[in-house]
Protein backbone atom coordinates (compact mmCIF):
# COMPACT_ATOMS: atom_id res chain seq x y z
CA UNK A 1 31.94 -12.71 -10.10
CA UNK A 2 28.36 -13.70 -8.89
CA UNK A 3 29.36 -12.07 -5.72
CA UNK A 4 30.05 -8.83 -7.08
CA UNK A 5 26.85 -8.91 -9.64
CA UNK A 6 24.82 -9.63 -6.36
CA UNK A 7 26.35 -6.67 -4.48
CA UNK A 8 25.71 -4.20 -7.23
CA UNK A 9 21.65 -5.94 -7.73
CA UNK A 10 21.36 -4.78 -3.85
CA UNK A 11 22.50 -1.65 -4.09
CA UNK A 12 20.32 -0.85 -6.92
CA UNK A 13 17.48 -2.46 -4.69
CA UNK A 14 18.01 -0.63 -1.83
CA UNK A 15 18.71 2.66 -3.86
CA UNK A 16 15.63 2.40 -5.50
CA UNK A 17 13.10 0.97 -2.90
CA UNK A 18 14.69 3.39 -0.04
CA UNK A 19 14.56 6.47 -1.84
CA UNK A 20 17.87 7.06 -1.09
CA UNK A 21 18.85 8.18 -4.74
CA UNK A 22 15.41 8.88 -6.76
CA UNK A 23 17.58 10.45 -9.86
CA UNK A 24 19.44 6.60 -10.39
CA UNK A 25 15.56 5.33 -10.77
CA UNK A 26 14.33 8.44 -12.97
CA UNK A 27 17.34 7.97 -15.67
CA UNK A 28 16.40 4.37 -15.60
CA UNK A 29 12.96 4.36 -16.25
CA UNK A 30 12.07 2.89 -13.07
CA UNK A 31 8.69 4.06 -11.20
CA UNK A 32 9.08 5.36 -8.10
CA UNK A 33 6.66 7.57 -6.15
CA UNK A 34 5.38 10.91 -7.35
CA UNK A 35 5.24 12.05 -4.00
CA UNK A 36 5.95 11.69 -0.30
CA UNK A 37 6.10 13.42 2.82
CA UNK A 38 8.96 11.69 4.27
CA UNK A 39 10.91 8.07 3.23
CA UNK A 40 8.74 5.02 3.75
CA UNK A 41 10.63 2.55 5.85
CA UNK A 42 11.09 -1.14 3.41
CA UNK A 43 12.25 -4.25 4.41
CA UNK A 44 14.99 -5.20 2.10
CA UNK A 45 14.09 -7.56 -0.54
CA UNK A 46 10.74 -7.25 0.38
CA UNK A 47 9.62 -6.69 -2.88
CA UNK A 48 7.81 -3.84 -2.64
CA UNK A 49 6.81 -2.06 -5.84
CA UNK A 50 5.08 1.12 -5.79
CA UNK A 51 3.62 2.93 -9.40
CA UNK A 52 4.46 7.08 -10.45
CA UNK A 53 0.58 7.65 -8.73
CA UNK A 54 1.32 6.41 -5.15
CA UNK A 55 1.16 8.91 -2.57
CA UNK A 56 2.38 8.42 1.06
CA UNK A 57 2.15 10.48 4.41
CA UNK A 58 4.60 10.35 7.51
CA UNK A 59 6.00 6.90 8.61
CA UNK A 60 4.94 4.58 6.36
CA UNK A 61 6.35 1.27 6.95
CA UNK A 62 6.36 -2.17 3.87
CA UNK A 63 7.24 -5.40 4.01
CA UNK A 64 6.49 -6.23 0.99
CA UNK A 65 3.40 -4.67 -1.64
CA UNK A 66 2.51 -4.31 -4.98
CA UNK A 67 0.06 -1.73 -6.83
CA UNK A 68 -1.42 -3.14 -9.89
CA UNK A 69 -2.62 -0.47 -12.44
CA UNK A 70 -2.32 2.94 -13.08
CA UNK A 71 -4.58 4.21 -10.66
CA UNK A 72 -3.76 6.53 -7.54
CA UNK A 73 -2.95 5.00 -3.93
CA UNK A 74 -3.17 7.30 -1.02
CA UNK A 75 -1.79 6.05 2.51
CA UNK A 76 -1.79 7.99 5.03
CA UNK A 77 0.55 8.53 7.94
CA UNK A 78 1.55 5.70 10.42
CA UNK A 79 0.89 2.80 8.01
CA UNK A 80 2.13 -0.54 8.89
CA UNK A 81 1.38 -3.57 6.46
CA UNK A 82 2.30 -7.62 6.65
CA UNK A 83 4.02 -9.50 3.66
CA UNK A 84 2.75 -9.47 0.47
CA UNK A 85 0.37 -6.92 0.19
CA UNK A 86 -1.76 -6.05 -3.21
CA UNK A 87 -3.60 -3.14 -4.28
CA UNK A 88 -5.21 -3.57 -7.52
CA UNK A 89 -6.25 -0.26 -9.01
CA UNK A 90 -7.69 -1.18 -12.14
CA UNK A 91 -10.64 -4.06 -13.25
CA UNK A 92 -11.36 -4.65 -16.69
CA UNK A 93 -14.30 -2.93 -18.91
CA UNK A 94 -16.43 -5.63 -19.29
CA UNK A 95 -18.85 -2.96 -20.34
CA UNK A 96 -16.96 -1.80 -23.27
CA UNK A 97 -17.51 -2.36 -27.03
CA UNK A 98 -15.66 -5.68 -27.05
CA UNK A 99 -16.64 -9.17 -25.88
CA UNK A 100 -15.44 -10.65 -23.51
CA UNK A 101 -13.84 -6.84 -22.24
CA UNK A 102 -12.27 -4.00 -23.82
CA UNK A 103 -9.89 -1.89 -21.51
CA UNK A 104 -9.48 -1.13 -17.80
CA UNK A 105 -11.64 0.82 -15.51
CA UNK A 106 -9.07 2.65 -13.08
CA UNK A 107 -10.60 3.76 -9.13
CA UNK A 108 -8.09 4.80 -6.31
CA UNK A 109 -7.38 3.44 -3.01
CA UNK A 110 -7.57 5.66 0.30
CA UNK A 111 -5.93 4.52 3.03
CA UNK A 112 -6.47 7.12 5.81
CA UNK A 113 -3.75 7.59 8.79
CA UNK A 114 -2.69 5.34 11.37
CA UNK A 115 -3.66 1.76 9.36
CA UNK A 116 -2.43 -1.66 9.96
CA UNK A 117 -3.03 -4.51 7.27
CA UNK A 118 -2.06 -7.84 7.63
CA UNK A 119 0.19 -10.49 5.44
CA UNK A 120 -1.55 -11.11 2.09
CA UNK A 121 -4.12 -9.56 2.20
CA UNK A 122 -6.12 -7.82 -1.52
CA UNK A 123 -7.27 -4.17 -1.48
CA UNK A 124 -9.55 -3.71 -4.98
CA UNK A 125 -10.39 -0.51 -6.64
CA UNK A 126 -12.06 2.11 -5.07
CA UNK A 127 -12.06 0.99 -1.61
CA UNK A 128 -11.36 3.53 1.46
CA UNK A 129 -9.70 2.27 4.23
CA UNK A 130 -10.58 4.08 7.52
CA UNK A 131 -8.30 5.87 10.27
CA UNK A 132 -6.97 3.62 12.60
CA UNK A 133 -8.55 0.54 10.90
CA UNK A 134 -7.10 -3.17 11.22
CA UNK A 135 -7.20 -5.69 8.14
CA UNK A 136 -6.79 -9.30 8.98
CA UNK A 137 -4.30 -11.21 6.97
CA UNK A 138 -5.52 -13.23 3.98
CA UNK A 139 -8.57 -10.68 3.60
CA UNK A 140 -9.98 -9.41 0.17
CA UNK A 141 -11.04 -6.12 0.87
CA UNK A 142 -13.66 -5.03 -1.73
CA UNK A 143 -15.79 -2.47 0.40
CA UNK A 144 -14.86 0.89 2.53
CA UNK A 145 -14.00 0.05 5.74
CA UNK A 146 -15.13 2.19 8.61
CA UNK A 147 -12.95 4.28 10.81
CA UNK A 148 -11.55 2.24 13.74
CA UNK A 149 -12.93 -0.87 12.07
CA UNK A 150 -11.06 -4.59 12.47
CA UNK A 151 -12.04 -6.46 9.64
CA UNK A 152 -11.23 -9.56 7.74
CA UNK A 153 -12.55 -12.70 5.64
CA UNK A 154 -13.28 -12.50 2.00
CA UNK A 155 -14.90 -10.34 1.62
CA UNK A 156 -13.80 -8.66 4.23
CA UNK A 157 -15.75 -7.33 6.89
CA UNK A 158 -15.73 -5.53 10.17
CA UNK A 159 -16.09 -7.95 13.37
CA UNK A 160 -14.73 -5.61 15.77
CA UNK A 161 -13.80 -1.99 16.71
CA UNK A 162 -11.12 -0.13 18.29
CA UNK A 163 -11.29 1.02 21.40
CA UNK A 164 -12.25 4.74 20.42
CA UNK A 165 -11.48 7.09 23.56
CA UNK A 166 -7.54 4.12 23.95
CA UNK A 167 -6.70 5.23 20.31
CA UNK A 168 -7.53 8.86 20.32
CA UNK A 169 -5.75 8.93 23.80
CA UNK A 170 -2.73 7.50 22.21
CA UNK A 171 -3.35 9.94 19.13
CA UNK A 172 -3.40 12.90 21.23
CA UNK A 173 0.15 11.63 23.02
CA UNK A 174 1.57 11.04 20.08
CA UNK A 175 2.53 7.80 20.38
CA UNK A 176 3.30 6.30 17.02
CA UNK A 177 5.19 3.50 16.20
């Protein structure tokens, strides 16, 4: 019995976090991406959990995120992320008419093309995350991060840069992984 109830709990999983059947998740309730240029690529039971305002480009690849709120998440193309991942898209409105806050403030995340963030790392609202840019694992990101930059700490901040003319190179060749 527990083996069966196990087997049907993955397929729902994998329906629902592969995109394979989006109608199962729709008659259920479940959120699932409003829209997408191709199927991201999810490591099963990576817990990955993605809200109806989560937009994604070409090749995007999880191991495990999470958006918190209701705001919108853009990622572009080529996307690559560690374990654990959290966008939080909403802070509270500690400048509302209640004490000690009354509601949420919702910003969106950008996260341009070609983007590689580590395990665990914290993306807060209204942060841009620019092409080709690197996040170290463990980071709190909760400024824009420059095309090309490598950043990381909490906060996080750029220590490095891509190689420019390597990456465009590799751009222009279209070699994507």
């Amino acid at each position: 019995m527990k083996k069966k109830r196990f087997r049907n709990f993955r397929i729902i999983r994998n329906s629902i976090l592969n995109f394979i059947d989006p109608e199962f998740a729709l008659k259920r309730n479940l959120k699932i991406i409003a829209s997408y240029k191709s199927k991201p690529k999810i490591r099963p039971f990576s817990n990955t959990i993605l809200n109806k305002n989560t937009h994604l480009g070409k090749n995007c690849n999880f191991n495990g995120c999470q958006i918190q709120g209701d705001g919108k998440v853009v990622i572009g193309d080529n996307f690559h992320s560690g374990e654990e991942i959290i966008f939080i898209t909403r802070s509270h409105n500690y400048e509302g008419n209640a004490i000690p806050y009354k509601g949420y403030v919702h910003k969106d995340i950008i996260v341009e093309d070609n983007v590689w963030i580590g395990t665990r790392v914290t993306i807060l609202p209204g942060v841009t995350i620019g092409e080709g840019a690197i996040i170290q694992a463990g980071s709190v990101v909760v400024h824009d991060i420059p095309k090309y930059g490598i950043a990381g700490g909490h906060p996080a901040k750029v220590f490095k840069y891509r190689d420019k003319e390597h990456y465009e190179r590799l751009k222009k060749e279209g070699k994507f992984h």
